[in-house]
C-alpha atoms as a PDB file:
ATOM      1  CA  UNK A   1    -107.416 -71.464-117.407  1.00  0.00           C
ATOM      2  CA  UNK A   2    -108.092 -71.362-113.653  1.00  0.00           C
ATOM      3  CA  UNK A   3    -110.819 -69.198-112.553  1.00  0.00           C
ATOM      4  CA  UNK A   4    -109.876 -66.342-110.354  1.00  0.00           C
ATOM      5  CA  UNK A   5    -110.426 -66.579-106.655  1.00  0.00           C
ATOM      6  CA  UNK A   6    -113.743 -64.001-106.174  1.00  0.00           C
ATOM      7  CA  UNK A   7    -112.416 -63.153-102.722  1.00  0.00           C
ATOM      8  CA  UNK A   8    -108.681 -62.186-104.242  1.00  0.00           C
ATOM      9  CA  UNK A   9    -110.720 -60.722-106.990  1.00  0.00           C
ATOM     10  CA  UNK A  10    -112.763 -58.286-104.841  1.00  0.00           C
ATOM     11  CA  UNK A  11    -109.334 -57.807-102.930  1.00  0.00           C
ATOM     12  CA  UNK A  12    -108.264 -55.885-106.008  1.00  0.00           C
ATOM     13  CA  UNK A  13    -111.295 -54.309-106.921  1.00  0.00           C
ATOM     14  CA  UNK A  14    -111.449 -52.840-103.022  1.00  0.00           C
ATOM     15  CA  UNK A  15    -107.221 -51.979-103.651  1.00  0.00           C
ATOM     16  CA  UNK A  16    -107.796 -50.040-107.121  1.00  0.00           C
ATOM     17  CA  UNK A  17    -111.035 -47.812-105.958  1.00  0.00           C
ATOM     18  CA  UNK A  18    -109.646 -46.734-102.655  1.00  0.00           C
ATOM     19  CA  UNK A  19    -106.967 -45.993-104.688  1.00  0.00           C
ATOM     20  CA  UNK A  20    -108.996 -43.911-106.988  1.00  0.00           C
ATOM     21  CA  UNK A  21    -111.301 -42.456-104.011  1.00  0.00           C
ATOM     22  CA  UNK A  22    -107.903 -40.939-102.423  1.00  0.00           C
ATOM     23  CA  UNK A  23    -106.702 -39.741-105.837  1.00  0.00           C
ATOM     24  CA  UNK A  24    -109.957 -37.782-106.830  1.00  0.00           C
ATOM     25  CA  UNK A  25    -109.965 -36.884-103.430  1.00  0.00           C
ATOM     26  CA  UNK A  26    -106.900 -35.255-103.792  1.00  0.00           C
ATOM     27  CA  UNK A  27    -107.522 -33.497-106.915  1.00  0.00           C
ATOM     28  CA  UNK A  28    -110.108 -31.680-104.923  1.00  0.00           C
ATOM     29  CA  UNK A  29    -107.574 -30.946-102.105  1.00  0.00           C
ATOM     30  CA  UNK A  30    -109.227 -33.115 -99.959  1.00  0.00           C
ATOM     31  CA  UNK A  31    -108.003 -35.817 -97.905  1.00  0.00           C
ATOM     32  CA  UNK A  32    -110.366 -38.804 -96.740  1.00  0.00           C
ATOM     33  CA  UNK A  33    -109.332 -38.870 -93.164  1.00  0.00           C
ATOM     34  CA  UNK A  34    -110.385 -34.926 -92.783  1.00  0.00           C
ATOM     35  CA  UNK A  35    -113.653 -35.869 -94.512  1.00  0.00           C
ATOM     36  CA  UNK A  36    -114.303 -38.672 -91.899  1.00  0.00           C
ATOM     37  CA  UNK A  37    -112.748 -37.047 -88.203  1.00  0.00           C
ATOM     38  CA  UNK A  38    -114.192 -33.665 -89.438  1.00  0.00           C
ATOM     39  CA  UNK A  39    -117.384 -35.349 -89.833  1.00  0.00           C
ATOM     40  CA  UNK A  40    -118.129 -33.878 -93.078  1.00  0.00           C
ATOM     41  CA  UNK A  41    -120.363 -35.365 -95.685  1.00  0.00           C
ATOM     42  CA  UNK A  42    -119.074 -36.865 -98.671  1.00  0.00           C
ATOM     43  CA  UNK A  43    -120.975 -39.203 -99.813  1.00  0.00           C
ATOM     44  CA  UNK A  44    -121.944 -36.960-103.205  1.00  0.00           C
ATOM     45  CA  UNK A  45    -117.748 -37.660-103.754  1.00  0.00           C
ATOM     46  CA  UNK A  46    -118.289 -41.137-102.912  1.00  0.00           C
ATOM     47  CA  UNK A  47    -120.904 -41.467-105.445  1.00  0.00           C
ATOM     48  CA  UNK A  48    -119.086 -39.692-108.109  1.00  0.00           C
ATOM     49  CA  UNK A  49    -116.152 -41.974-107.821  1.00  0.00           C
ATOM     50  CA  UNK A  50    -118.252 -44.986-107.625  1.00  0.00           C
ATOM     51  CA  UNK A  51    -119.701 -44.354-111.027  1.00  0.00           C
ATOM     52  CA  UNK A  52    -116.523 -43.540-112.725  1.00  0.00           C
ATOM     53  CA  UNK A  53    -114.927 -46.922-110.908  1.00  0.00           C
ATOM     54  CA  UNK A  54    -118.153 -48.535-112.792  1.00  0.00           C
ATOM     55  CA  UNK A  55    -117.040 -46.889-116.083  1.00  0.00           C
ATOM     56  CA  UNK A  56    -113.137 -47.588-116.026  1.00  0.00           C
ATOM     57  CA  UNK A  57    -113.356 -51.196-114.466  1.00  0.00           C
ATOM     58  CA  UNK A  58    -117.439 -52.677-114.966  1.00  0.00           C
ATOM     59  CA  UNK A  59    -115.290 -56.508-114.094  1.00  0.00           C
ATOM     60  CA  UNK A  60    -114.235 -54.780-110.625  1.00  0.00           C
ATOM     61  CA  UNK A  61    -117.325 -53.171-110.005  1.00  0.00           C
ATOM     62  CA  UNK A  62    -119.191 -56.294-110.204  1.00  0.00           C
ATOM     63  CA  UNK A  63    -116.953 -58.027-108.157  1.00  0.00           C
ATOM     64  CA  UNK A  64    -116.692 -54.637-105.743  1.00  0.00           C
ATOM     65  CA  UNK A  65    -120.871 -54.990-105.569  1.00  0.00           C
ATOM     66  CA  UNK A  66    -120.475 -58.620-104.305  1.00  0.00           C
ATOM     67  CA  UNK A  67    -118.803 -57.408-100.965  1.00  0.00           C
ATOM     68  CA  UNK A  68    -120.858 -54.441-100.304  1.00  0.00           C
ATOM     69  CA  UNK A  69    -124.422 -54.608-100.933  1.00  0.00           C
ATOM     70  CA  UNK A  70    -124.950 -50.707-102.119  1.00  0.00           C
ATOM     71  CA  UNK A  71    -122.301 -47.441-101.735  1.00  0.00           C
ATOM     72  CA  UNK A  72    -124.166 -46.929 -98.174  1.00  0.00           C
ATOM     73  CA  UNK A  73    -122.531 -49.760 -96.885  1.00  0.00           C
ATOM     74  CA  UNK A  74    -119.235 -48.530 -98.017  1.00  0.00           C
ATOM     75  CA  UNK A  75    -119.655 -44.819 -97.095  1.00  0.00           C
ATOM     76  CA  UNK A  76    -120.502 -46.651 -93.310  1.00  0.00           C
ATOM     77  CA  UNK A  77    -117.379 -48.452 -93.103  1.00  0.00           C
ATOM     78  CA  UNK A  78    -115.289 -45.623 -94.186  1.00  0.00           C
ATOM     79  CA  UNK A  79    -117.212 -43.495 -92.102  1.00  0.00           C
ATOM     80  CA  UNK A  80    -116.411 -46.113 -89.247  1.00  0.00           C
ATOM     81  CA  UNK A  81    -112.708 -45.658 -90.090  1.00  0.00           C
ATOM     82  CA  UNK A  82    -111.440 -48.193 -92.958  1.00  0.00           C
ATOM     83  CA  UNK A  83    -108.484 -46.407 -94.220  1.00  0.00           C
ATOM     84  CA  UNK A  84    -108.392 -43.612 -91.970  1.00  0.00           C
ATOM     85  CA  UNK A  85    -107.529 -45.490 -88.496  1.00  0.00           C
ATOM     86  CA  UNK A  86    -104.681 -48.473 -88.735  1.00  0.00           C
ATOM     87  CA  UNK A  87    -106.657 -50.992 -86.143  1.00  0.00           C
ATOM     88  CA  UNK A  88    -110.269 -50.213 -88.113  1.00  0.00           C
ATOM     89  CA  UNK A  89    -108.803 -51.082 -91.277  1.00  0.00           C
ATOM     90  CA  UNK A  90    -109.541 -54.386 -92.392  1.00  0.00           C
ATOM     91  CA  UNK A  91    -109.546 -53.980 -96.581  1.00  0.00           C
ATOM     92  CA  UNK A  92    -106.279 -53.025 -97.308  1.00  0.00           C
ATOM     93  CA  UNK A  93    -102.936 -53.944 -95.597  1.00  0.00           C
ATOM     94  CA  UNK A  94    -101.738 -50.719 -95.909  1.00  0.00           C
ATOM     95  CA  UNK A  95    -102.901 -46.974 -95.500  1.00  0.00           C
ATOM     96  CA  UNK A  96    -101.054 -44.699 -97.571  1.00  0.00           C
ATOM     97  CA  UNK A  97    -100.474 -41.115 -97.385  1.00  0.00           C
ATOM     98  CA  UNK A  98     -98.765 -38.730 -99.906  1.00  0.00           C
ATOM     99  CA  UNK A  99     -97.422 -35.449 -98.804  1.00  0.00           C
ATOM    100  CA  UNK A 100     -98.359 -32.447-101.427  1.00  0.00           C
ATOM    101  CA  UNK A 101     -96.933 -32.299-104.374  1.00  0.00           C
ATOM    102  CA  UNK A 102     -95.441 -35.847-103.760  1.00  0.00           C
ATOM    103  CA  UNK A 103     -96.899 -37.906-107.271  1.00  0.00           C
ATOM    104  CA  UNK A 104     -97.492 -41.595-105.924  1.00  0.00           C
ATOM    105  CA  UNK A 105     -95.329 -43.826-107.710  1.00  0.00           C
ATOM    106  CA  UNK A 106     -92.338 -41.804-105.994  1.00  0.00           C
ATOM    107  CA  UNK A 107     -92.304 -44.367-102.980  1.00  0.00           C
ATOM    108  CA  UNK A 108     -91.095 -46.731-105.444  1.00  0.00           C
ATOM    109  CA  UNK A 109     -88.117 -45.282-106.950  1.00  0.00           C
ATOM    110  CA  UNK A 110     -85.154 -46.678-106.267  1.00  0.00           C
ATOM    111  CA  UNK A 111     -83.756 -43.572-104.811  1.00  0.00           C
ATOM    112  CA  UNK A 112     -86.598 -43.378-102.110  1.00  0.00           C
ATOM    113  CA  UNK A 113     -85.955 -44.895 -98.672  1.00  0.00           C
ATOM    114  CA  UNK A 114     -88.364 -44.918 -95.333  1.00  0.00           C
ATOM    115  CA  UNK A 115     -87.508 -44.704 -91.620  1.00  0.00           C
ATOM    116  CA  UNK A 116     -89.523 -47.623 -89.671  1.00  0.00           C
ATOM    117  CA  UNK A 117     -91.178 -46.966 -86.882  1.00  0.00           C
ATOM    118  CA  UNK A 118     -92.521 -50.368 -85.189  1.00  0.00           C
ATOM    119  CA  UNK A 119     -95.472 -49.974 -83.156  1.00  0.00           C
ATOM    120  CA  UNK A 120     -97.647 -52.312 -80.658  1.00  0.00           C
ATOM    121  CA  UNK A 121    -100.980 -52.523 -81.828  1.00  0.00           C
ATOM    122  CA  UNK A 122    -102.410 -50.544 -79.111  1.00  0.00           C
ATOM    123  CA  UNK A 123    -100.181 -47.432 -80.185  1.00  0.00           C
ATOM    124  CA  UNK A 124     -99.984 -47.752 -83.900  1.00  0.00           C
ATOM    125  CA  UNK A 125    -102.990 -45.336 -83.948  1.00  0.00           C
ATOM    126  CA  UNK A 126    -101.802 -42.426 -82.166  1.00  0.00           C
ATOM    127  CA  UNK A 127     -98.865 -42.764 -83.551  1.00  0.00           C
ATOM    128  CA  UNK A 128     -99.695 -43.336 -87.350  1.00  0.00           C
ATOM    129  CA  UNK A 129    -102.043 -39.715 -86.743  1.00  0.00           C
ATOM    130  CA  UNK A 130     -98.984 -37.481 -85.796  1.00  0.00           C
ATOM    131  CA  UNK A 131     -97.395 -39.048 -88.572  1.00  0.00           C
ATOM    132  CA  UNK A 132    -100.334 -38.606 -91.213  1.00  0.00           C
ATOM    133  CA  UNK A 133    -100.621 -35.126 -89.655  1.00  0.00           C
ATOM    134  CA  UNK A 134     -97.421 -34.110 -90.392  1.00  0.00           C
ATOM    135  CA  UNK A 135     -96.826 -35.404 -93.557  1.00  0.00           C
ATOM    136  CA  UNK A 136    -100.191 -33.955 -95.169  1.00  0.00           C
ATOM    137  CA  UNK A 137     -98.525 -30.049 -93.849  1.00  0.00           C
ATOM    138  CA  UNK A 138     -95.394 -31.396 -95.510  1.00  0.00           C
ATOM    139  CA  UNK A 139     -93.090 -31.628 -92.366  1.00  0.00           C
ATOM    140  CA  UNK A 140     -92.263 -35.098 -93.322  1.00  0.00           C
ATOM    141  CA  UNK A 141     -91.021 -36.671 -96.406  1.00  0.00           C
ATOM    142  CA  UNK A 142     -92.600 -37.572-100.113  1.00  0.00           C
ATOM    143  CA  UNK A 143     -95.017 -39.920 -97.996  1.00  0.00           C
ATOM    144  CA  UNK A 144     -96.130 -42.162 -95.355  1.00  0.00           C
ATOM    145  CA  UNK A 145     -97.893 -46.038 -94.825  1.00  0.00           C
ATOM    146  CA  UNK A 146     -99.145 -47.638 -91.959  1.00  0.00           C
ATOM    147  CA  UNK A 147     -99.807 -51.444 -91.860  1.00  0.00           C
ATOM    148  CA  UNK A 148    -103.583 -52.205 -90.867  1.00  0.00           C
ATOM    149  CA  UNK A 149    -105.266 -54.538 -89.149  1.00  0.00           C
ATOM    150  CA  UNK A 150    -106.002 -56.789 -92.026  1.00  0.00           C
ATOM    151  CA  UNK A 151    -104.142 -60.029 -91.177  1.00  0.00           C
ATOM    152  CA  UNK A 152    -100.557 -60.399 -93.926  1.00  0.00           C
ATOM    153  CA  UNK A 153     -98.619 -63.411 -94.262  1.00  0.00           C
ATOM    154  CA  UNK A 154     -95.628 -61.505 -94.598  1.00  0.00           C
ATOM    155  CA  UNK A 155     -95.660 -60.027 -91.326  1.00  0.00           C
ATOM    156  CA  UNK A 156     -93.347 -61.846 -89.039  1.00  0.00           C
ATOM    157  CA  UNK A 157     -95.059 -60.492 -85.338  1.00  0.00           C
ATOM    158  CA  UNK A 158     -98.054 -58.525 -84.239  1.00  0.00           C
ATOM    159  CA  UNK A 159     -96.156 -55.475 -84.238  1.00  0.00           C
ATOM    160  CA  UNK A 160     -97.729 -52.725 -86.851  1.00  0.00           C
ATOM    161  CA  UNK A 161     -94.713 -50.662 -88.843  1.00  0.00           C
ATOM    162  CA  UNK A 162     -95.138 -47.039 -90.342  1.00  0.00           C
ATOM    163  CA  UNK A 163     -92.982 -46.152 -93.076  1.00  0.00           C
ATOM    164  CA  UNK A 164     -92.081 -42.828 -93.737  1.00  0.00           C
ATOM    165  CA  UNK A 165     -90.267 -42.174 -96.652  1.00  0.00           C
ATOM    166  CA  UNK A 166     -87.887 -39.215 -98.497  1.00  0.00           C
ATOM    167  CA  UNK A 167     -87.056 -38.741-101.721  1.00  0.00           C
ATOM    168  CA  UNK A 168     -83.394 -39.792-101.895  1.00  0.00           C
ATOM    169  CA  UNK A 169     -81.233 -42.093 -99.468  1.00  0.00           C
ATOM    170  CA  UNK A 170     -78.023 -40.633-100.989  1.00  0.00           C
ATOM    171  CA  UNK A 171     -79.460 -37.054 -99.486  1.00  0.00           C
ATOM    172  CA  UNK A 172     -78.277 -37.499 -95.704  1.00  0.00           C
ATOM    173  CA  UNK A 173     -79.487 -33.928 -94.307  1.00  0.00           C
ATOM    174  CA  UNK A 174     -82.680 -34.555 -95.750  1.00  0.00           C
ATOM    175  CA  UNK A 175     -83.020 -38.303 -94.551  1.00  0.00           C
ATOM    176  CA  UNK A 176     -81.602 -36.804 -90.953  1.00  0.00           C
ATOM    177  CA  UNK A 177     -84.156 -33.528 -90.996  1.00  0.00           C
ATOM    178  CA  UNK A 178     -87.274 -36.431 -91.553  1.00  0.00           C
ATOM    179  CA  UNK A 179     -85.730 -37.489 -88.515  1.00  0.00           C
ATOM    180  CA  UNK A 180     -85.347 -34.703 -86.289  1.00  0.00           C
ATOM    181  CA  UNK A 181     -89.303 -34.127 -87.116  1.00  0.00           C
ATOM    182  CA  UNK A 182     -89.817 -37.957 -85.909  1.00  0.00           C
ATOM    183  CA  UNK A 183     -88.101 -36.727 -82.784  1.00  0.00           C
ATOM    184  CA  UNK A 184     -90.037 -33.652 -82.104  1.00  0.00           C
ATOM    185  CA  UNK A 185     -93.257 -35.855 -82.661  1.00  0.00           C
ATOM    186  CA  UNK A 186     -92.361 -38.146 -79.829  1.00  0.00           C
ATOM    187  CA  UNK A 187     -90.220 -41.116 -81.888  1.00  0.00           C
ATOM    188  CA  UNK A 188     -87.275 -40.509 -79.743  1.00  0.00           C
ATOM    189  CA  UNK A 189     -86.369 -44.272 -79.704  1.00  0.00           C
ATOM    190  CA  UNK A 190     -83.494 -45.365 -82.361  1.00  0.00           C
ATOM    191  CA  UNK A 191     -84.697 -46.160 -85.329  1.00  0.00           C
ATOM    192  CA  UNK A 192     -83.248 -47.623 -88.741  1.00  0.00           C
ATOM    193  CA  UNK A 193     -83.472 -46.518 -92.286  1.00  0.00           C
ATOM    194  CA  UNK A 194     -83.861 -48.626 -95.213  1.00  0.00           C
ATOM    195  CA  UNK A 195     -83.244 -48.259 -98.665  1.00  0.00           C
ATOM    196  CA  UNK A 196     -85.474 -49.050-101.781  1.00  0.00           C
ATOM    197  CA  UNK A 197     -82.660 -51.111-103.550  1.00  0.00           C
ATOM    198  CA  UNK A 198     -82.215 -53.017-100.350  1.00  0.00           C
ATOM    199  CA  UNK A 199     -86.609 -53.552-100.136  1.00  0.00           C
ATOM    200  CA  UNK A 200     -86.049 -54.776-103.974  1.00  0.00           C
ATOM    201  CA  UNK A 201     -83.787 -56.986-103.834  1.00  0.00           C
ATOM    202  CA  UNK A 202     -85.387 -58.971-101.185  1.00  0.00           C
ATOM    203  CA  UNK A 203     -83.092 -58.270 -98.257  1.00  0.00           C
ATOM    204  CA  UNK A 204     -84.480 -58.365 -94.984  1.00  0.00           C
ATOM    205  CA  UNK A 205     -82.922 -58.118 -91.445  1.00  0.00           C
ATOM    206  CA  UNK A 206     -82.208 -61.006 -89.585  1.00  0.00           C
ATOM    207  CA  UNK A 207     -79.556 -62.579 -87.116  1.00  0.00           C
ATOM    208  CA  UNK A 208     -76.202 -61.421 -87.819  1.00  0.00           C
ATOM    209  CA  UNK A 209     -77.472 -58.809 -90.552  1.00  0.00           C
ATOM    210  CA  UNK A 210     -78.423 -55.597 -90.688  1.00  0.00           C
ATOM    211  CA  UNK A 211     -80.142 -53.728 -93.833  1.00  0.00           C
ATOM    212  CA  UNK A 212     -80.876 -50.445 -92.494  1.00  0.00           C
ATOM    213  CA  UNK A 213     -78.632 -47.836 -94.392  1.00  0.00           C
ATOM    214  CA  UNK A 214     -79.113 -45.063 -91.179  1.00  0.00           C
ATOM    215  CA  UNK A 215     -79.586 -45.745 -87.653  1.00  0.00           C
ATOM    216  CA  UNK A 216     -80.883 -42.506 -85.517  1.00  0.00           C
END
């Protein structure tokens, strides 16, 4: 059997406890960006979620501790923005953020669908705030993800892409109220909707096709 690349290794262990952080987070009714731009300490949270990461996946952990030298170093670099700011991210490819009540997996039902909202580097911050803003009062749809600055071969340009997605495509004055909201946030440019079942079977725009379901 072929031993397991430590730096793909440590790119899971990094996936599953930010992943946990924003879920116990959560629980608390706390999000990590209001932690970090509110300048509030957290690092007892940090801790807490640490040691249960340790319990639930020692493998990870070890692989985790292999990156970061101690929690400091990891309370620093969120602290600096990783996962909070799209261009300071350099983990994860993606930031994700639910809207309340809104469980997770729900982005990847079948039903769901996202507006895309393309973004030069340079704006993808300010922009990807209003959006996280909105979402977490529930203004938006079930939830929202922002592509980082952590380099992925499946981009196809430099452009950065927020997704912000609703419940169910088939639900038009929803889909078209998510994007009145995108309008009165500033996303007055047209933009296209795409459907889960069109993001799972593989189907991707290109010349002479178009896979967006909506276009406002």
């Amino acid at each position: 059997m072929d031993e397991a690349d430590p730096e793909a290794l440590t790119d899971v262990a990094y996936g599953i406890f930010e992943h946990l952080l924003n879920r116990s987070l959560r629980a608390q009714d706390k999000y990590l960006y209001a932690l970090v731009e509110g300048g509030i300490d957290f690092r007892a949270d940090l801790m807490a979620i640490l040691e249960k990461f340790r319990e639930e996946y020692p493998q990870l952990a070890q692989a985790l501790s292999q990156r970061f030298s101690d929690p400091e170093t990891i309370y620093t670099m969120l602290c600096s923005g990783e996962g909070v700011i799209p261009t300071k991210t350099t983990q994860m490819y993606w930031i994700v953020l639910d809207a309340p009540g809104s469980a997770p997996e729900a982005i990847e039902d079948e039903n769901a669908g996202k507006w895309l909202i393309f973004q030069d580097p340079d704006q993808v911050d300010a922009a990807w705030k209003k959006v996280r803003n909105a979402t977490a009062a529930g203004e938006l749809g079930i939830s929202a993800k922002v592509s980082t600055a952590k380099p992925n071969p499946d981009s196809r340009d430099n452009r950065k892409v927020i997704y912000v997605y609703t419940r169910d495509w088939a639900d038009e004055p929803d889909v078209m109220r998510v994007r009145e909201k995108l309008r009165e946030l500033g996303f007055v440019d047209r933009i296209g909707y795409k459907r889960n079942l069109e993001t799972f079977a593989g189907e991707y725009a290109k010349k002479g096709k178009r896979v967006t379901y909506y276009a406002a």
